[in-house]
PDB file of N, CA and C in Angstrom:
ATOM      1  N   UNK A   1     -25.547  47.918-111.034  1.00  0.00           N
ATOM      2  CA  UNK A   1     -24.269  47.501-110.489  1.00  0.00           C
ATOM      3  C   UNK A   1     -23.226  48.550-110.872  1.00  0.00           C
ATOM      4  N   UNK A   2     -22.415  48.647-110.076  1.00  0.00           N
ATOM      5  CA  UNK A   2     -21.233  49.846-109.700  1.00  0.00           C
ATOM      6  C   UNK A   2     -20.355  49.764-110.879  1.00  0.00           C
ATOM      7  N   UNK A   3     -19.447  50.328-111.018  1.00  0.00           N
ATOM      8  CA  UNK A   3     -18.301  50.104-111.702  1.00  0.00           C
ATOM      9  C   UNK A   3     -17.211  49.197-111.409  1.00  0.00           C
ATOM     10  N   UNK A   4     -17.118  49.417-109.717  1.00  0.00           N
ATOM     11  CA  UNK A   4     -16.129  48.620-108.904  1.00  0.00           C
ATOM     12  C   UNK A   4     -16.417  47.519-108.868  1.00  0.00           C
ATOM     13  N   UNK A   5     -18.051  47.037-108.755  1.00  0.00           N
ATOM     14  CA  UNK A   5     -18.698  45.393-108.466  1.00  0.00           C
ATOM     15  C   UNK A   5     -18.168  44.966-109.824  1.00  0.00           C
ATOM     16  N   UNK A   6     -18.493  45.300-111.321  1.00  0.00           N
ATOM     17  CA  UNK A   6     -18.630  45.117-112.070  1.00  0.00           C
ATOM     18  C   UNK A   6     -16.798  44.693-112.062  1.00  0.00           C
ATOM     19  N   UNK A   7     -15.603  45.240-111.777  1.00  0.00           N
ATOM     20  CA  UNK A   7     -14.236  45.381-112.206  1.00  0.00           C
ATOM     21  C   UNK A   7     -14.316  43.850-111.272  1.00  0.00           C
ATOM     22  N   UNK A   8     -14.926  43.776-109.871  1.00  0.00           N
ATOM     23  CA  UNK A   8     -14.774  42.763-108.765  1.00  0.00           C
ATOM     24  C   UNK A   8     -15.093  41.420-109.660  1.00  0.00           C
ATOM     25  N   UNK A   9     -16.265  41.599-110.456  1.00  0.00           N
ATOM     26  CA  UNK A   9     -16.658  40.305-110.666  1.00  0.00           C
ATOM     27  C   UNK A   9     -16.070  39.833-111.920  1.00  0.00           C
ATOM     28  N   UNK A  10     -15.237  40.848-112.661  1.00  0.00           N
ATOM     29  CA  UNK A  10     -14.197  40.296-113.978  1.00  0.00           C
ATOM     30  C   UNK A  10     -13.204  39.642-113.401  1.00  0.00           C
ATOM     31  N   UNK A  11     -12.781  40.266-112.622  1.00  0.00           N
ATOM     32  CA  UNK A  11     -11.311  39.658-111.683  1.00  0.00           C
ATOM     33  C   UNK A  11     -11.855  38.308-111.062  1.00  0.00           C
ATOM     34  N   UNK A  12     -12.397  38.200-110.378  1.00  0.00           N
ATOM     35  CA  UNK A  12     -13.022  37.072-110.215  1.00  0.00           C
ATOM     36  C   UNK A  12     -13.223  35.574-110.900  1.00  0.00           C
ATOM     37  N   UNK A  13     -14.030  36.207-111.644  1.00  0.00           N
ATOM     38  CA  UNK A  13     -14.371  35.477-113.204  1.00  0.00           C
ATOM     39  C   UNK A  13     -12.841  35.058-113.969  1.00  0.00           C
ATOM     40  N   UNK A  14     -11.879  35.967-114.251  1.00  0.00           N
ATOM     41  CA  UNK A  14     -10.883  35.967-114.882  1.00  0.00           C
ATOM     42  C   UNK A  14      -9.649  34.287-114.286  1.00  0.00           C
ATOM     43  N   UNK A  15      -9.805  34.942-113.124  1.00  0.00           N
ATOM     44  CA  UNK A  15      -9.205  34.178-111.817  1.00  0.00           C
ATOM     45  C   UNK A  15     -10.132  32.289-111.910  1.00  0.00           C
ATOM     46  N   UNK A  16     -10.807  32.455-111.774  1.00  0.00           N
ATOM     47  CA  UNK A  16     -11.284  30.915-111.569  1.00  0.00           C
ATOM     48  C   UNK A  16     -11.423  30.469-113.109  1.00  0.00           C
ATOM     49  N   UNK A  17     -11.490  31.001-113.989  1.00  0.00           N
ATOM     50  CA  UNK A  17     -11.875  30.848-115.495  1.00  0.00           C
ATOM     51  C   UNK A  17     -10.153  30.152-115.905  1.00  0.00           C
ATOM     52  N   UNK A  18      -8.836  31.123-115.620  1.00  0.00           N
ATOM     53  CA  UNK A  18      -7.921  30.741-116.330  1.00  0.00           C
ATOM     54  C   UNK A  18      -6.952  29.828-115.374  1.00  0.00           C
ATOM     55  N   UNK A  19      -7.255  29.909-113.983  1.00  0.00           N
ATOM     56  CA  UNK A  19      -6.172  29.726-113.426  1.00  0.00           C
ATOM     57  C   UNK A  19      -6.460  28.372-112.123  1.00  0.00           C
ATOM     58  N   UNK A  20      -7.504  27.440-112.012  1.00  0.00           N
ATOM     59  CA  UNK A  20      -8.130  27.051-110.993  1.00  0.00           C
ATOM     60  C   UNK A  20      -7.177  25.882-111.291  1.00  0.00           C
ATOM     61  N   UNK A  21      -6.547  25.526-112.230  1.00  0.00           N
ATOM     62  CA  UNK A  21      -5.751  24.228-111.986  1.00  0.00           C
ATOM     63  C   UNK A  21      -4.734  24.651-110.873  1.00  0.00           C
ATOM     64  N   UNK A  22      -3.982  26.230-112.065  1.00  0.00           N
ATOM     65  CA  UNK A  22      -2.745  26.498-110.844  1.00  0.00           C
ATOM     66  C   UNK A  22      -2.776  26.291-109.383  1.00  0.00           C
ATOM     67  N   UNK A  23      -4.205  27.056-109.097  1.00  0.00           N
ATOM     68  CA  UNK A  23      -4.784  27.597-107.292  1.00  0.00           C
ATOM     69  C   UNK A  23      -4.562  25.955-106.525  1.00  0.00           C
ATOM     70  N   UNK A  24      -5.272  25.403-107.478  1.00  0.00           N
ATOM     71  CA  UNK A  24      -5.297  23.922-106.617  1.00  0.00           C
ATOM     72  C   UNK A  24      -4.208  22.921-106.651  1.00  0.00           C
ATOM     73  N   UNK A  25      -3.275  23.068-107.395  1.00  0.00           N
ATOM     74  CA  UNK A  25      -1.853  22.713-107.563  1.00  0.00           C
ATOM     75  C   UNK A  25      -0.899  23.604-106.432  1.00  0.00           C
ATOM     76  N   UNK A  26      -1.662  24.559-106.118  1.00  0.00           N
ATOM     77  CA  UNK A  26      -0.168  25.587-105.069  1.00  0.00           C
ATOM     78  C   UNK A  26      -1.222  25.231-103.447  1.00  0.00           C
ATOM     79  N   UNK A  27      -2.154  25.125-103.641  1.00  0.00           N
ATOM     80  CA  UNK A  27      -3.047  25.906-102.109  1.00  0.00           C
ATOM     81  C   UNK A  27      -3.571  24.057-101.892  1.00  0.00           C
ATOM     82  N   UNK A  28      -3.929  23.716-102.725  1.00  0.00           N
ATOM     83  CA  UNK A  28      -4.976  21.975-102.394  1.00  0.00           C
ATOM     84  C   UNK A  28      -6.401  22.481-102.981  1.00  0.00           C
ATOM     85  N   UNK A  29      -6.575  21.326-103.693  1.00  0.00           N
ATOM     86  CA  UNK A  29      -8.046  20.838-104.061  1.00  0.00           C
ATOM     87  C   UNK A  29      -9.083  21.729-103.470  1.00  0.00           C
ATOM     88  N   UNK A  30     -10.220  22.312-104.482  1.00  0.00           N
ATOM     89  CA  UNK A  30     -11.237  23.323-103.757  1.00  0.00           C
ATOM     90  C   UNK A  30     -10.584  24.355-103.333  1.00  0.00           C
ATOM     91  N   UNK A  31      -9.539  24.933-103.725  1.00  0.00           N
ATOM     92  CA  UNK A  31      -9.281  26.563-103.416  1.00  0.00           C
ATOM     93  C   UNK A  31      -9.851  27.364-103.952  1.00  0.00           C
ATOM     94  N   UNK A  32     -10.289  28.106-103.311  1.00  0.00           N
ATOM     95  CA  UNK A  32     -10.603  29.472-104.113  1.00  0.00           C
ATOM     96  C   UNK A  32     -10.133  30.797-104.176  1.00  0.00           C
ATOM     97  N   UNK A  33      -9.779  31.627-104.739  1.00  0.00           N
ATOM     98  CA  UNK A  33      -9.408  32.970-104.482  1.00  0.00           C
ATOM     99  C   UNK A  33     -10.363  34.326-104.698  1.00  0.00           C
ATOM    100  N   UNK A  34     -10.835  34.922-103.802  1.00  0.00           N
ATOM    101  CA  UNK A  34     -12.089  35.698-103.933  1.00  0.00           C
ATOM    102  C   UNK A  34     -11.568  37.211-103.815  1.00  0.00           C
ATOM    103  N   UNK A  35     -11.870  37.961-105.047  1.00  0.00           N
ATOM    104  CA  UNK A  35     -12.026  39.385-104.345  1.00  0.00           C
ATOM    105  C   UNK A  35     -12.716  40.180-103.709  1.00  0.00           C
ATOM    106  N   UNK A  36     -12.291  40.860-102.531  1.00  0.00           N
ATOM    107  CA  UNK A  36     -13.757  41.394-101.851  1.00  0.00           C
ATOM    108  C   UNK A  36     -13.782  42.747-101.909  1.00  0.00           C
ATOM    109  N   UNK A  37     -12.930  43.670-102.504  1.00  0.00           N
ATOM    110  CA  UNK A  37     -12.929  44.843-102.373  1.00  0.00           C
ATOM    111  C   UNK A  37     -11.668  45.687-103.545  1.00  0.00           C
ATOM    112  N   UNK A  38     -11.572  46.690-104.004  1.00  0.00           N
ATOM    113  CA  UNK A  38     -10.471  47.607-104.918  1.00  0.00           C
ATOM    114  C   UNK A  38     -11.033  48.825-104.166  1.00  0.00           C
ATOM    115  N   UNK A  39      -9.906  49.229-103.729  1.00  0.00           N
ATOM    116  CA  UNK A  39      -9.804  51.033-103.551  1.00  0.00           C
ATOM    117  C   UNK A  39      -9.068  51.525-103.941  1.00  0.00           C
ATOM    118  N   UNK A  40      -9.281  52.383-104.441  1.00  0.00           N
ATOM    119  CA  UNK A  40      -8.037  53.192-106.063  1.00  0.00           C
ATOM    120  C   UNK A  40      -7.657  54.861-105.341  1.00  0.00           C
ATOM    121  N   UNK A  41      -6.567  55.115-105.324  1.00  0.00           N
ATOM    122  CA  UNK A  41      -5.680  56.217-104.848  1.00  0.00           C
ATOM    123  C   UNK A  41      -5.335  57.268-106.003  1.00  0.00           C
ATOM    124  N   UNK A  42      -6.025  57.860-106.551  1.00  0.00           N
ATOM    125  CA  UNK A  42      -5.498  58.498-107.407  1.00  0.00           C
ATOM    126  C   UNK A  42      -4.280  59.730-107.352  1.00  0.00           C
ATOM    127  N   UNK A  43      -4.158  60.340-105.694  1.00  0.00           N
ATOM    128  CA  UNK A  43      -2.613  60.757-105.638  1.00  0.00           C
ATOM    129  C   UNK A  43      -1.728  59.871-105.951  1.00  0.00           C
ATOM    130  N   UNK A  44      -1.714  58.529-105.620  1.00  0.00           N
ATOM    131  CA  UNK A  44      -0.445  57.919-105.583  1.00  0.00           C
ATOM    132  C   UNK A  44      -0.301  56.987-107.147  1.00  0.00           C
ATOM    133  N   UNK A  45      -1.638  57.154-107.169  1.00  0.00           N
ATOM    134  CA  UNK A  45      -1.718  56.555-108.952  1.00  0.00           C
ATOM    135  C   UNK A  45      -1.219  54.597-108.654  1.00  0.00           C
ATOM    136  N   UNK A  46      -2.079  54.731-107.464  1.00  0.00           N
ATOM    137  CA  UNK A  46      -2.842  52.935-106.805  1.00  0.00           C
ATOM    138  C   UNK A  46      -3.796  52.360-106.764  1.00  0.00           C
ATOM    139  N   UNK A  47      -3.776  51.182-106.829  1.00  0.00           N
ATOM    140  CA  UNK A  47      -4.831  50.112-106.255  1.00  0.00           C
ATOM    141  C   UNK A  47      -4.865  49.296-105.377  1.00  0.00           C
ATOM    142  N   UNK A  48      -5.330  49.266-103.966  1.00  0.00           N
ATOM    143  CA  UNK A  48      -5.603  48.213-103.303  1.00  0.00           C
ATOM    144  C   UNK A  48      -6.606  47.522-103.402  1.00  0.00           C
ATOM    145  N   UNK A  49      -6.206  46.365-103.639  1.00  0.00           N
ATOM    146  CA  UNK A  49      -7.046  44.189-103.601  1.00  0.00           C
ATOM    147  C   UNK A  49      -7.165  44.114-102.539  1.00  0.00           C
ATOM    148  N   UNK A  50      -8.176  44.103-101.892  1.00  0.00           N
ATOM    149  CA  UNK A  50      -8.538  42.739-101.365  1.00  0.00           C
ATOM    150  C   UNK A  50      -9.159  41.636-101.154  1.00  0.00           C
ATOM    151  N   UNK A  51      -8.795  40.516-100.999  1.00  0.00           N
ATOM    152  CA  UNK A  51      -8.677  39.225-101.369  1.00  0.00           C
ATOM    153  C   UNK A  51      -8.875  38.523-100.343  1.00  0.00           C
ATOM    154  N   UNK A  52      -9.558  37.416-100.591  1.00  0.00           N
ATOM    155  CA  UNK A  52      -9.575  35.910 -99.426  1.00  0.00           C
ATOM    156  C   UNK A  52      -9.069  34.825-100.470  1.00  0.00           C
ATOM    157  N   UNK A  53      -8.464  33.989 -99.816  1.00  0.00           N
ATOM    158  CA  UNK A  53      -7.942  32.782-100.503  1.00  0.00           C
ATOM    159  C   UNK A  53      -8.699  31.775 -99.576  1.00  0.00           C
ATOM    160  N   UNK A  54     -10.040  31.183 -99.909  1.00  0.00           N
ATOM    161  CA  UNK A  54     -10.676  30.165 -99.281  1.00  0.00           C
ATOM    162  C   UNK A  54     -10.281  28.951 -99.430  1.00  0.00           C
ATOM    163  N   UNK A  55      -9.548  28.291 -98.556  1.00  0.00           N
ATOM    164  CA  UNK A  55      -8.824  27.217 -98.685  1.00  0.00           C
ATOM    165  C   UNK A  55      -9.939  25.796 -98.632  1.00  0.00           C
ATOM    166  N   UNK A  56      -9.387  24.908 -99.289  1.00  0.00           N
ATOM    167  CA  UNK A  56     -10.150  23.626 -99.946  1.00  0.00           C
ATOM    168  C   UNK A  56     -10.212  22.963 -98.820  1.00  0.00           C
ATOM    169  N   UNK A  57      -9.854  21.775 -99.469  1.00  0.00           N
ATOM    170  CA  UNK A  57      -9.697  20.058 -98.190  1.00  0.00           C
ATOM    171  C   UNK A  57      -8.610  20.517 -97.770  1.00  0.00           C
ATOM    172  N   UNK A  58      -7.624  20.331 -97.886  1.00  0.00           N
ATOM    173  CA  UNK A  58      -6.121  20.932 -97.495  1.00  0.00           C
ATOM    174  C   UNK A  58      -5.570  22.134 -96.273  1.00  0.00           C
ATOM    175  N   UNK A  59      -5.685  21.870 -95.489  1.00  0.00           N
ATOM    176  CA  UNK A  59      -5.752  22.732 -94.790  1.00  0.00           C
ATOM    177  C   UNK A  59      -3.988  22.886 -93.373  1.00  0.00           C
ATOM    178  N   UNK A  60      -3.063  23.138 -93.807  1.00  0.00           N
ATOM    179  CA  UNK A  60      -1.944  23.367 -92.861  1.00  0.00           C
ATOM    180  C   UNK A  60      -0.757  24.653 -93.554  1.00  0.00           C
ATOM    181  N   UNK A  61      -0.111  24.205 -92.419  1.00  0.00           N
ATOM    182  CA  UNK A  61       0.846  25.872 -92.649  1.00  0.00           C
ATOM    183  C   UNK A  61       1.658  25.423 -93.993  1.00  0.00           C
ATOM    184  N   UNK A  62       1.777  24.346 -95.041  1.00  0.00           N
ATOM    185  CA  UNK A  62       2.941  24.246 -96.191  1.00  0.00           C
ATOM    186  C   UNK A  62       1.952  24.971 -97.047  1.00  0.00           C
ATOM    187  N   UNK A  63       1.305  25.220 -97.454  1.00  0.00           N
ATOM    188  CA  UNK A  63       0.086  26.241 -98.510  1.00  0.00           C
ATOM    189  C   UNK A  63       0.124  27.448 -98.058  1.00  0.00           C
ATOM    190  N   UNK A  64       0.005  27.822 -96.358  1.00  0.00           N
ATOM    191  CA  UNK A  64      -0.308  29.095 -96.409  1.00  0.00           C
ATOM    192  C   UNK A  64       0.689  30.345 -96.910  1.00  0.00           C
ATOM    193  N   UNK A  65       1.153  30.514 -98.081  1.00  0.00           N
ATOM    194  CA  UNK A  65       2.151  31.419 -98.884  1.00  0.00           C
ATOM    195  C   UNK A  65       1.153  32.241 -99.344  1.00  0.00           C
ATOM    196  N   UNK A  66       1.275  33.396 -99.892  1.00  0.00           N
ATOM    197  CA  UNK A  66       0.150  34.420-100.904  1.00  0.00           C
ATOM    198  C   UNK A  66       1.331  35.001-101.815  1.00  0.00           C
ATOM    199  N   UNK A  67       2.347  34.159-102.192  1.00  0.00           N
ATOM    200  CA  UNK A  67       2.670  34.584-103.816  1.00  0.00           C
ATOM    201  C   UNK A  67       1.943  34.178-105.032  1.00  0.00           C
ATOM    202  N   UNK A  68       1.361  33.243-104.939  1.00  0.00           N
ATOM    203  CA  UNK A  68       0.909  33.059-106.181  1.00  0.00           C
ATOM    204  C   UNK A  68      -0.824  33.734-105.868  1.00  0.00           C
ATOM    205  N   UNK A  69      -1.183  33.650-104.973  1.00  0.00           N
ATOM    206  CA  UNK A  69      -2.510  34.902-104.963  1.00  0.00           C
ATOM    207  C   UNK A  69      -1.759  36.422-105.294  1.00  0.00           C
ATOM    208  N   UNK A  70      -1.204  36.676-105.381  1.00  0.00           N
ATOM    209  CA  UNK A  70      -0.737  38.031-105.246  1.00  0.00           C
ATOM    210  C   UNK A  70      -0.265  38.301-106.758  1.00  0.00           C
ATOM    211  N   UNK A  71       0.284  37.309-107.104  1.00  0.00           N
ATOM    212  CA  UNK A  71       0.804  37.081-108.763  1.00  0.00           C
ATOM    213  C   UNK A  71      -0.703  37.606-109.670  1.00  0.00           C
ATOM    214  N   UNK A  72      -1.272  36.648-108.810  1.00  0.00           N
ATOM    215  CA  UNK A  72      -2.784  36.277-110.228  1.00  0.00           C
ATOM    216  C   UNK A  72      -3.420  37.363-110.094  1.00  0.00           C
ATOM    217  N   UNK A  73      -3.383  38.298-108.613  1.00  0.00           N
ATOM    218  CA  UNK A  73      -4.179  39.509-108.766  1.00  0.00           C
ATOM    219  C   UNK A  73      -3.627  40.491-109.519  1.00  0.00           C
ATOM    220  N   UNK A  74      -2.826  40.742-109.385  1.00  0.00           N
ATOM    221  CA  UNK A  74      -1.850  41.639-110.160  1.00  0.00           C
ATOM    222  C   UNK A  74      -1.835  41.556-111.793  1.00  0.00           C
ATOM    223  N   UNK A  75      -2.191  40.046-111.940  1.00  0.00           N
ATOM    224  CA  UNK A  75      -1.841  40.099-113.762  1.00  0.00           C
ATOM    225  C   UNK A  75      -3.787  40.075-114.013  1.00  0.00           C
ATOM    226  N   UNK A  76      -4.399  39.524-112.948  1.00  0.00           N
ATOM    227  CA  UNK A  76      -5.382  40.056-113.522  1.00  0.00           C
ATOM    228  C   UNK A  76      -6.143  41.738-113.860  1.00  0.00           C
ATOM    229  N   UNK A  77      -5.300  42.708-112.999  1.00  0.00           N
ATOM    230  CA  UNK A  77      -5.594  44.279-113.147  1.00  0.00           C
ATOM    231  C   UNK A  77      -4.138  44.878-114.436  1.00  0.00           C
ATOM    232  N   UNK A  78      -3.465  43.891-114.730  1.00  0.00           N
ATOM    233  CA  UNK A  78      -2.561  44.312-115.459  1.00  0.00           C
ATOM    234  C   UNK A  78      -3.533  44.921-117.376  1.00  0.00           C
ATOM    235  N   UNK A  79      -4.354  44.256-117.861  1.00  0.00           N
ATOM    236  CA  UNK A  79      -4.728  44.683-118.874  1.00  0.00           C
ATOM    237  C   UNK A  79      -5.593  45.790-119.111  1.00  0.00           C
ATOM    238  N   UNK A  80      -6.627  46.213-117.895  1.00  0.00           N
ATOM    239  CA  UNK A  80      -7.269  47.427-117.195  1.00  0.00           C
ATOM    240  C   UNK A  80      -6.192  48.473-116.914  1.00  0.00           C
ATOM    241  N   UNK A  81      -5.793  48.529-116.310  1.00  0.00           N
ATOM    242  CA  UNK A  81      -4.514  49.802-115.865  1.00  0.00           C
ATOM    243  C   UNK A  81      -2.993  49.155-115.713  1.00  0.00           C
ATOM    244  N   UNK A  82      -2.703  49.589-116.760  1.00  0.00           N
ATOM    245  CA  UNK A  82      -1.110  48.975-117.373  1.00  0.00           C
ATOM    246  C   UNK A  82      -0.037  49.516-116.474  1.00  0.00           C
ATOM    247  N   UNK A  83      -0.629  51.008-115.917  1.00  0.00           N
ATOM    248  CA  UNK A  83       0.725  51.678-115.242  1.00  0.00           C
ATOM    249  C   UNK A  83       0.207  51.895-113.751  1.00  0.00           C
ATOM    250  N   UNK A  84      -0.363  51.625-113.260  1.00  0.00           N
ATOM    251  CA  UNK A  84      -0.628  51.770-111.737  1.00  0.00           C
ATOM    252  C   UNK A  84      -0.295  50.655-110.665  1.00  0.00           C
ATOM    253  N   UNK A  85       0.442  51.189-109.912  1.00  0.00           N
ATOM    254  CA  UNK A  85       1.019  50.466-108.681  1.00  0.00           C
ATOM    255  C   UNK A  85      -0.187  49.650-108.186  1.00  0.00           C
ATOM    256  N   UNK A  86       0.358  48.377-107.973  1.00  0.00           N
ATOM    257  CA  UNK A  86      -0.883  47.582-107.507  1.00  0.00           C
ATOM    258  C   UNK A  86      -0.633  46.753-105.974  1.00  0.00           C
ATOM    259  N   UNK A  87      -1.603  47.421-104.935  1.00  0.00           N
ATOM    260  CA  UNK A  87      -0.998  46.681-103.615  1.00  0.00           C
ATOM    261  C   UNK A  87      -2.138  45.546-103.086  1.00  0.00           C
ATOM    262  N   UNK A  88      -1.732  44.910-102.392  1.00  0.00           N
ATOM    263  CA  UNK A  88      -2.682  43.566-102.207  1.00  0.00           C
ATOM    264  C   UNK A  88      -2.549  43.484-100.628  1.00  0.00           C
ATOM    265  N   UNK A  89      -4.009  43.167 -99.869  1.00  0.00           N
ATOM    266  CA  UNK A  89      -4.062  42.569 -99.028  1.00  0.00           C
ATOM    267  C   UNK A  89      -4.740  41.391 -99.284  1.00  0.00           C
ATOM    268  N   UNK A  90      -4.153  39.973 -98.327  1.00  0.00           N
ATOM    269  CA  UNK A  90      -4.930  38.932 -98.501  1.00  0.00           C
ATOM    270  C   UNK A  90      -4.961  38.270 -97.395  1.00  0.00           C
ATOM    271  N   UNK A  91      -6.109  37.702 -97.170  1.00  0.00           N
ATOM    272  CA  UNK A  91      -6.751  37.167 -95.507  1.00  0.00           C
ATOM    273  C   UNK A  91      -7.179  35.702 -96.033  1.00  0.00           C
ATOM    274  N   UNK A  92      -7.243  35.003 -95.093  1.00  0.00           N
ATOM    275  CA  UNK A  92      -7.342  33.801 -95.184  1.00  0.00           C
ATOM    276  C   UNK A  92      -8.363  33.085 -94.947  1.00  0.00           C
ATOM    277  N   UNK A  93      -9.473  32.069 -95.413  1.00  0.00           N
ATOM    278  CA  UNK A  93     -10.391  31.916 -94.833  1.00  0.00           C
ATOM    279  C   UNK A  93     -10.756  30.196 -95.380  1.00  0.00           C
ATOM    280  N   UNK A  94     -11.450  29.217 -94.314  1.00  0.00           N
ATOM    281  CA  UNK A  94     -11.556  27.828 -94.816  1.00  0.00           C
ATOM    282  C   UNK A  94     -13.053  27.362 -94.831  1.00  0.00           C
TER     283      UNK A  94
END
């Protein structure tokens, strides 16, 4: 396994380990937030996430927000690389 799978499946792990009350308190019951990909820019000294937020039972437009997915990705690459710009895409999926 890669370096990148390996960073994918901490974030991951990190994410449902500390934070699955929050997800299901902001998004509804059975959310999940999945990473599917990091591509790292080293001119610009970046990272792009991307992310699916697999939505639970709950399913209408008052949930569909991605601040708090966008929060949790971010603080989860925050202890790995302290100083690199971190950009996020996130897609939606039920």
């Amino acid at each position: 396994m890669g370096l990148k799978r390996k960073l994918i499946k901490i974030m991951n792990r990190y994410i449902d380990d500390n934070f699955v009350g929050d997800i299901e308190s902001f998004y509804g019951k059975g959310t999940k937030i999945k990473v599917k990909n990091l591509t790292e820019s080293y001119t610009s000294d970046s990272i792009l996430i991307d992310a699916v937020i697999i939505l639970g039972e709950e399913i209408n437009e008052d949930v569909m927000h991605v601040e708090l997915c966008d929060l949790l990705l971010r603080e989860s690459l925050e202890p790995i690389y302290p100083n690199v710009h971190v950009k996020t895409m996130i897609s939606w999926d039920c």
